[in-house]
Protein backbone atom coordinates (compact mmCIF):
# COMPACT_ATOMS: atom_id res chain seq x y z
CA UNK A 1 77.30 51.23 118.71
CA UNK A 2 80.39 50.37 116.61
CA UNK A 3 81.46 52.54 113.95
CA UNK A 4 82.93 51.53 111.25
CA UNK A 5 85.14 54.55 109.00
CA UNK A 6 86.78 53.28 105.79
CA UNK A 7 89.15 55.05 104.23
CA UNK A 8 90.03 54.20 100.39
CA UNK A 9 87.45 52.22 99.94
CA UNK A 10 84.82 53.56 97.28
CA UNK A 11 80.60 54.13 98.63
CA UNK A 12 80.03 51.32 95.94
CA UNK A 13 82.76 48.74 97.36
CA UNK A 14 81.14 49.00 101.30
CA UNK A 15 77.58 49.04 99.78
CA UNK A 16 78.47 45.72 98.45
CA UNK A 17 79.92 44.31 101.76
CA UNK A 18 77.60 45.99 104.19
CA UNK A 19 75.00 43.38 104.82
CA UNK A 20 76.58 40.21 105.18
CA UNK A 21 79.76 42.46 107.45
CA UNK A 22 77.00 43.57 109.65
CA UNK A 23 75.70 40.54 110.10
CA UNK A 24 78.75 39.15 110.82
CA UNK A 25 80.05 41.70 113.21
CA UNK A 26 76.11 41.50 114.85
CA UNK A 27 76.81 37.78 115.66
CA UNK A 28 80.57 38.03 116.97
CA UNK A 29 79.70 41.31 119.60
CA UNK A 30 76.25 40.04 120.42
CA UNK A 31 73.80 42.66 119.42
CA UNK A 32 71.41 43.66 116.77
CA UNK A 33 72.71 45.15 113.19
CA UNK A 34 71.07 48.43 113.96
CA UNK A 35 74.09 48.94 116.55
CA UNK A 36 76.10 49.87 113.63
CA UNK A 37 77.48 52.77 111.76
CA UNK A 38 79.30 52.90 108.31
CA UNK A 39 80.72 55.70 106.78
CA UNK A 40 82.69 56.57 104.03
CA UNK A 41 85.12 59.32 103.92
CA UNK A 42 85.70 60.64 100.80
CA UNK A 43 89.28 62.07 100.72
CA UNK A 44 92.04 62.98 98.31
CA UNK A 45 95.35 60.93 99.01
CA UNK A 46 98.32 62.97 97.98
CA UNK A 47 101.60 61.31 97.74
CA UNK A 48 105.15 63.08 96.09
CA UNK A 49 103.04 65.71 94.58
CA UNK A 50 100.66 63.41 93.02
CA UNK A 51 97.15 62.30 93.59
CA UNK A 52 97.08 58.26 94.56
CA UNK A 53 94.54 55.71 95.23
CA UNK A 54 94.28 55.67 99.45
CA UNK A 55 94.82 52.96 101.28
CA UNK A 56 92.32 50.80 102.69
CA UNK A 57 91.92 52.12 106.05
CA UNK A 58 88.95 51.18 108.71
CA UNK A 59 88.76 52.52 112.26
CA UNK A 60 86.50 51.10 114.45
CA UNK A 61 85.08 53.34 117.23
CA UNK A 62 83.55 50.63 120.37
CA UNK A 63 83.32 50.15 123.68
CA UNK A 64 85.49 47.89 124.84
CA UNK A 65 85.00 44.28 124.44
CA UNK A 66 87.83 42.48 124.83
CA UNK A 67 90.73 41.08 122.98
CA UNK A 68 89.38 37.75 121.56
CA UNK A 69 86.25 39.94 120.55
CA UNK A 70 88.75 42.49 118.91
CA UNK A 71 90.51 39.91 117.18
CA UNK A 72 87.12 38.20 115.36
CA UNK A 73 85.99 41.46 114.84
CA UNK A 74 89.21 42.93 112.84
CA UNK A 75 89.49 39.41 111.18
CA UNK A 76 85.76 39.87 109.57
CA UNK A 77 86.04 42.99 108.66
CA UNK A 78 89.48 42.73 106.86
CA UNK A 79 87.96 39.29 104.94
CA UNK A 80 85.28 41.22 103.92
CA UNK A 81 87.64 44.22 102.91
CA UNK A 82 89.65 41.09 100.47
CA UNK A 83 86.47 39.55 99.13
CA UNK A 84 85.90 42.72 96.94
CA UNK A 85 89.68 41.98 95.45
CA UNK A 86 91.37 44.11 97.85
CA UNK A 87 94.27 42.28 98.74
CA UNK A 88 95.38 44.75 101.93
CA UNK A 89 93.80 46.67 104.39
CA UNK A 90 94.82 47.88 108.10
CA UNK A 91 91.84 48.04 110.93
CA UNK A 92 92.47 50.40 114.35
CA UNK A 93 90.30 50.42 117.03
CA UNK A 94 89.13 53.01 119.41
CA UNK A 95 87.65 52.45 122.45
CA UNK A 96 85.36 54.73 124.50
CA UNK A 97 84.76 54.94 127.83
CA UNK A 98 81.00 54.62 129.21
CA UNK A 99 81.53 57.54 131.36
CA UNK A 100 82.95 59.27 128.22
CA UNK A 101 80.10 58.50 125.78
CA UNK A 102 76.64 60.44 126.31
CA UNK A 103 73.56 59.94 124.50
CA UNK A 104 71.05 63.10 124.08
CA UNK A 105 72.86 64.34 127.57
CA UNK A 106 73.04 61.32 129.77
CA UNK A 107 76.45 59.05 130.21
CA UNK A 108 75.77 55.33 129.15
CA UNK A 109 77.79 54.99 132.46
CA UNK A 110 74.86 55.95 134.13
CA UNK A 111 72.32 52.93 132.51
């Protein structure tokens, strides 16, 4: 169930990382690559009155998995962020709660 949101990072750029990141991310938390979400968000960065470029920005919504897990995770992601010639990019996670997370009405605390 991780989900992945980039900010300033073009539909084009994640198309061209989102196989071999999924992958990837599929190995390090154990589970299959249709566990994942990607989206874009297309927004408009404004900075002293001018439109600029965003800045590479991925949030990673999860259920807890630890901090070594974390760590490979955010590491992946951000060398998959550099290989398209971004050079910086900053990853936050969220983590939900079983009880907290519900799926067509049911709590995944209750599986």
């Amino acid at each position: 169930m991780p989900h992945l949101i980039f900010r300033g990072i073009s539909v084009e750029q994640v198309k061209t990382i989102s196989k071999p990141l999924v992958q990837e991310l599929a190995e390090i938390c154990a589970c299959g690559t249709d566990n994942f979400t990607l989206e874009i968000v297309q927004s408009t960065f404004v900075f002293d009155q001018n439109e600029v470029p965003g800045y590479p920005f991925i949030e990673v919504k999860w259920f807890e998995r630890g901090q070594d897990i974390q760590d490979q995770f955010a590491k992946a992601v951000t060398r998959n962020v550099h290989s398209l010639g971004i050079p910086e990019a900053e990853v936050a996670f969220t983590a939900f709660l079983e009880s907290g997370y519900f799926s067509n009405g049911k709590s995944f605390a209750e599986e």
